[in-house]
N, C-alpha and C. Protein backbone atom coordinates (compact mmCIF):
# COMPACT_ATOMS: atom_id res chain seq x y z
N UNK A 1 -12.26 -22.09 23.63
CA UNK A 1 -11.23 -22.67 24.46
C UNK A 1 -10.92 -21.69 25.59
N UNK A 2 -10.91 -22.49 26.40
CA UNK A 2 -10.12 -21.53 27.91
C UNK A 2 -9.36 -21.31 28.37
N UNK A 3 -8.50 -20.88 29.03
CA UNK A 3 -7.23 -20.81 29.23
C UNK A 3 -7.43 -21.72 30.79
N UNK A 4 -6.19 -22.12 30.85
CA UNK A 4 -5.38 -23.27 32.07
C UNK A 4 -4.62 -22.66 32.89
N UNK A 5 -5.40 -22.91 34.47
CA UNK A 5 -5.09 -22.46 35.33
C UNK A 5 -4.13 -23.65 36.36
N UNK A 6 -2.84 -23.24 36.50
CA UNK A 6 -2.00 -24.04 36.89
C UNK A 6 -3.00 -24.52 38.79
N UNK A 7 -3.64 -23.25 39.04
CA UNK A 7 -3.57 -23.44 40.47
C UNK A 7 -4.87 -24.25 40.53
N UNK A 8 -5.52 -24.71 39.77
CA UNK A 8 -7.07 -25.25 39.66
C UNK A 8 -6.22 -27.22 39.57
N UNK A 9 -4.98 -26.99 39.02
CA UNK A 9 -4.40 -28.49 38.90
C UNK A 9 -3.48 -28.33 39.57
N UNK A 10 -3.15 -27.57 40.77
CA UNK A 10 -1.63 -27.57 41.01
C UNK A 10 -1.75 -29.20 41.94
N UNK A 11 -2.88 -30.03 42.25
CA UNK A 11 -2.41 -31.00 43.02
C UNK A 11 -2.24 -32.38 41.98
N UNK A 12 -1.88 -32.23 40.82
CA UNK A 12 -1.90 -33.25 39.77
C UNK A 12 -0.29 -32.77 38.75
N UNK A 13 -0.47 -31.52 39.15
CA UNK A 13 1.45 -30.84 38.52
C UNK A 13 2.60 -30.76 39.90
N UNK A 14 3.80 -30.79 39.11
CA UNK A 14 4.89 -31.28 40.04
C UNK A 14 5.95 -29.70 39.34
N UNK A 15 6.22 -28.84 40.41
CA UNK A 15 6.94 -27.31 40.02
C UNK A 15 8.37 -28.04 39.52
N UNK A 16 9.11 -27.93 38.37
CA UNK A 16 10.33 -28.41 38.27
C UNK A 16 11.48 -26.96 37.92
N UNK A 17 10.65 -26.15 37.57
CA UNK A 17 11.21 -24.74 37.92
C UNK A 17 10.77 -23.79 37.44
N UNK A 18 11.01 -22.40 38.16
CA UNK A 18 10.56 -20.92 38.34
C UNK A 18 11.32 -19.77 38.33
N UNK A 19 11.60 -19.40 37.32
CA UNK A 19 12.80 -17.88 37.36
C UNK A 19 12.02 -17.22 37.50
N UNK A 20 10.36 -16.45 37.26
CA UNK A 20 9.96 -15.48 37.52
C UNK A 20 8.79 -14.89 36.45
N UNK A 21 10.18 -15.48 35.13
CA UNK A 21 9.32 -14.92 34.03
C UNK A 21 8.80 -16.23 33.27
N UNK A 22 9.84 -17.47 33.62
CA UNK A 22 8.72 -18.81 33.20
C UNK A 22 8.69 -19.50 34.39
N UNK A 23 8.10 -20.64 34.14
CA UNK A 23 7.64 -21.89 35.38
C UNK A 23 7.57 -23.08 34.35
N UNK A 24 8.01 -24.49 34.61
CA UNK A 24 7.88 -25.99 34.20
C UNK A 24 7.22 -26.85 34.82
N UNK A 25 6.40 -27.29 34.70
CA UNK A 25 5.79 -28.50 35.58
C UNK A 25 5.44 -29.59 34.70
N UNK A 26 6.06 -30.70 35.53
CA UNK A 26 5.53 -31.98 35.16
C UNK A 26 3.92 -32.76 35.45
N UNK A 27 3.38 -32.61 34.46
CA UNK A 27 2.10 -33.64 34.95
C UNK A 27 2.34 -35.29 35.83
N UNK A 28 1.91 -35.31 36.55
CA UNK A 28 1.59 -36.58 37.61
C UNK A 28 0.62 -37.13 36.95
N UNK A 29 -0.84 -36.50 36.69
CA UNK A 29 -1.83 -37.11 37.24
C UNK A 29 -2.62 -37.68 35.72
N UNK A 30 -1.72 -37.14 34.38
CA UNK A 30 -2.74 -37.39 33.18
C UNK A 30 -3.74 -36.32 32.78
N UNK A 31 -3.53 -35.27 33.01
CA UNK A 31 -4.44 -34.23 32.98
C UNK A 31 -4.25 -33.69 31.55
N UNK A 32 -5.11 -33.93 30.78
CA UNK A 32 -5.28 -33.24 29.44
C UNK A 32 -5.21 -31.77 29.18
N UNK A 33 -4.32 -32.00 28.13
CA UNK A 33 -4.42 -30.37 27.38
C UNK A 33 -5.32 -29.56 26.69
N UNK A 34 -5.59 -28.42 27.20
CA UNK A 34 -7.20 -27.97 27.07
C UNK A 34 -7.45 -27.39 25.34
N UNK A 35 -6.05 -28.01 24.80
CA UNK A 35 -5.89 -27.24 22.89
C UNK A 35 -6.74 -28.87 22.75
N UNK A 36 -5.77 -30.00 22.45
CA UNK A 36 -6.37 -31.37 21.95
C UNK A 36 -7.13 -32.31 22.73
N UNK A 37 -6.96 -32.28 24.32
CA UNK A 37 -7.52 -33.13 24.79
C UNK A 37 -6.82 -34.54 25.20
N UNK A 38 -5.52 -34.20 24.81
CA UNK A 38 -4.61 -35.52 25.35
C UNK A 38 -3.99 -35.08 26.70
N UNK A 39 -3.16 -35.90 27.41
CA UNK A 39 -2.39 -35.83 28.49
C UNK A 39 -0.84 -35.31 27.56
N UNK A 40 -0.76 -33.92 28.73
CA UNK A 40 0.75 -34.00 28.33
C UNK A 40 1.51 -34.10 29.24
N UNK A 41 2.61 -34.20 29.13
CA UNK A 41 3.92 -34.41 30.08
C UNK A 41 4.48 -33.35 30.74
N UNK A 42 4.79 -32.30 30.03
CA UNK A 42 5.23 -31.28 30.54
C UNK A 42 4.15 -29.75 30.36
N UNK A 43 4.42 -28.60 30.99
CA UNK A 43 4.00 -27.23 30.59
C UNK A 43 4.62 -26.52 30.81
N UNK A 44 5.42 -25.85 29.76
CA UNK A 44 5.86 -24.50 30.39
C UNK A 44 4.79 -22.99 29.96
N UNK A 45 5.21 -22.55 30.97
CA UNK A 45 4.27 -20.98 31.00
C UNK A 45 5.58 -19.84 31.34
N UNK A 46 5.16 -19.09 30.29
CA UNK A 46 6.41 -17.40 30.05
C UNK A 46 5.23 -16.53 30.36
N UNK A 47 5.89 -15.46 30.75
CA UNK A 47 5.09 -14.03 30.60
C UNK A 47 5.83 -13.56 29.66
N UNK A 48 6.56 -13.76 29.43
CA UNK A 48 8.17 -12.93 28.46
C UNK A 48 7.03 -13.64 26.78
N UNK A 49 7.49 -11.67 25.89
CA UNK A 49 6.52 -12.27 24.68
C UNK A 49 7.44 -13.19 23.76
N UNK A 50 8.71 -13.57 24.20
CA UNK A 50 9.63 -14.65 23.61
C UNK A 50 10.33 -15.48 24.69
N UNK A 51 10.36 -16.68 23.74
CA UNK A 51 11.07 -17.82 24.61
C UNK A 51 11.53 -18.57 23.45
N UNK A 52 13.20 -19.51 24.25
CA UNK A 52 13.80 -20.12 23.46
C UNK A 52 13.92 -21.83 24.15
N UNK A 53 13.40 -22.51 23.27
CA UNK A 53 13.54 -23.85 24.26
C UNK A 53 14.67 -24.36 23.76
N UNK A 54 15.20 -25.43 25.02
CA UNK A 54 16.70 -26.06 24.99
C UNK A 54 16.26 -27.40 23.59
N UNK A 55 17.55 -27.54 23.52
CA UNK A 55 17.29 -28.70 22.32
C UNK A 55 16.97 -29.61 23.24
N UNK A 56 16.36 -30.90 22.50
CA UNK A 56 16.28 -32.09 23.62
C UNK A 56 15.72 -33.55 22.44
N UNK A 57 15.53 -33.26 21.22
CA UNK A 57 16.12 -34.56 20.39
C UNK A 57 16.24 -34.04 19.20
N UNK A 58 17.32 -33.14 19.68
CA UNK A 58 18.22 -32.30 18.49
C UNK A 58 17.50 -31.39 17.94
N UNK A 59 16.38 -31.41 18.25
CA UNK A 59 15.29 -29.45 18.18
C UNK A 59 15.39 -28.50 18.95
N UNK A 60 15.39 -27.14 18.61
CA UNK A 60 15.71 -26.16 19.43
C UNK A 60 14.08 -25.55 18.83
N UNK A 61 13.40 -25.44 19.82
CA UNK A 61 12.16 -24.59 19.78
C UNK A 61 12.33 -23.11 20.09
N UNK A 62 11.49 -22.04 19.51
CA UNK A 62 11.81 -20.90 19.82
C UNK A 62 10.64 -20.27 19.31
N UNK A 63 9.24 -19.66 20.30
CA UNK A 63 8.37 -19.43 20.79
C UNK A 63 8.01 -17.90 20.63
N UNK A 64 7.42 -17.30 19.98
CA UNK A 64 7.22 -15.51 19.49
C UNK A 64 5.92 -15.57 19.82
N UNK A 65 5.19 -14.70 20.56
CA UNK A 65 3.71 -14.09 20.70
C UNK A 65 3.98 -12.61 20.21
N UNK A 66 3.37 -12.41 19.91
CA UNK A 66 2.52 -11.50 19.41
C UNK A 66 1.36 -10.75 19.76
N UNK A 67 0.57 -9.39 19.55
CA UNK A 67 -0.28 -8.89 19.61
C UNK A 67 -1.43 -10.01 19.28
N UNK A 68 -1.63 -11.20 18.23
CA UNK A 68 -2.98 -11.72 17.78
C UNK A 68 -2.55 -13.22 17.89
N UNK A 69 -1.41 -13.38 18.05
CA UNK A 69 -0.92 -14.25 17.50
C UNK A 69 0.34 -14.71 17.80
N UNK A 70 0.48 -16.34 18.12
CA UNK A 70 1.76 -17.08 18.52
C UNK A 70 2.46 -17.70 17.81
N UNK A 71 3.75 -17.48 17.75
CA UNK A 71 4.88 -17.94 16.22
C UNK A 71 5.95 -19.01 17.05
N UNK A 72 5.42 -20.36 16.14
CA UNK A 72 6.41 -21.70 17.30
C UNK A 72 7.31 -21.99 15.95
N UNK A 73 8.95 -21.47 16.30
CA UNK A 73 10.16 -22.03 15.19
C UNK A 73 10.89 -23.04 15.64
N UNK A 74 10.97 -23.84 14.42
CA UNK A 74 11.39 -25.11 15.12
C UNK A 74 12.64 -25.27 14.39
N UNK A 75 13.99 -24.89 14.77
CA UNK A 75 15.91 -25.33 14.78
C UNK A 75 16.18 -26.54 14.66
C-alpha cells in the first residue's frame, strides 16, 4: 500500500480546514481510499503523533501513532 498524496487529488478534494498541524478535506469527486478501495467522504491528515476527533454520532475518536504502529480509541 502507498501512501496518499493530497496534491496528486487536490482537484477532486475541497480544503475545509488547516491549523498547520492537521488539514480536512471533503471528497467531491468519489475518489477511493487507498486502505479498502471505497470512496470516502472526508480525510483528515495530522503531523501531530496524537489527535482527538470531535464527537459527531455520539463517538469521540481519539487517534495515537506510534513508532510501528497506529492506536484508533473509540469514546
Amino acid at each position: 500500500m502507498s501512501g496518499f498524496d493530497v496534491h496528486d487529488h487536490r482537484h477532486a478534494l475541497k480544503q475545509l480546514r488547516d491549523t498547520g498541524e492537521t488539514s480536512l478535506w471533503e471528497n467531491r469527486k468519489a475518489i477511493t481510499c487507498p486502505v479498502c478501495d471505497e470512496p470516502f467522504d472526508r480525510l483528515f491528515i495530522t503531523r501531530s503523533p496524537a489527535a482527538r476527533f470531535p464527537e459527531n454520532d455520539g463517538s469521540r475518536f481519539c487517534l495515537l501513532r506510534g513508532n510501528d504502529e497506529i492506536q484508533l480509541f473509540r469514546h
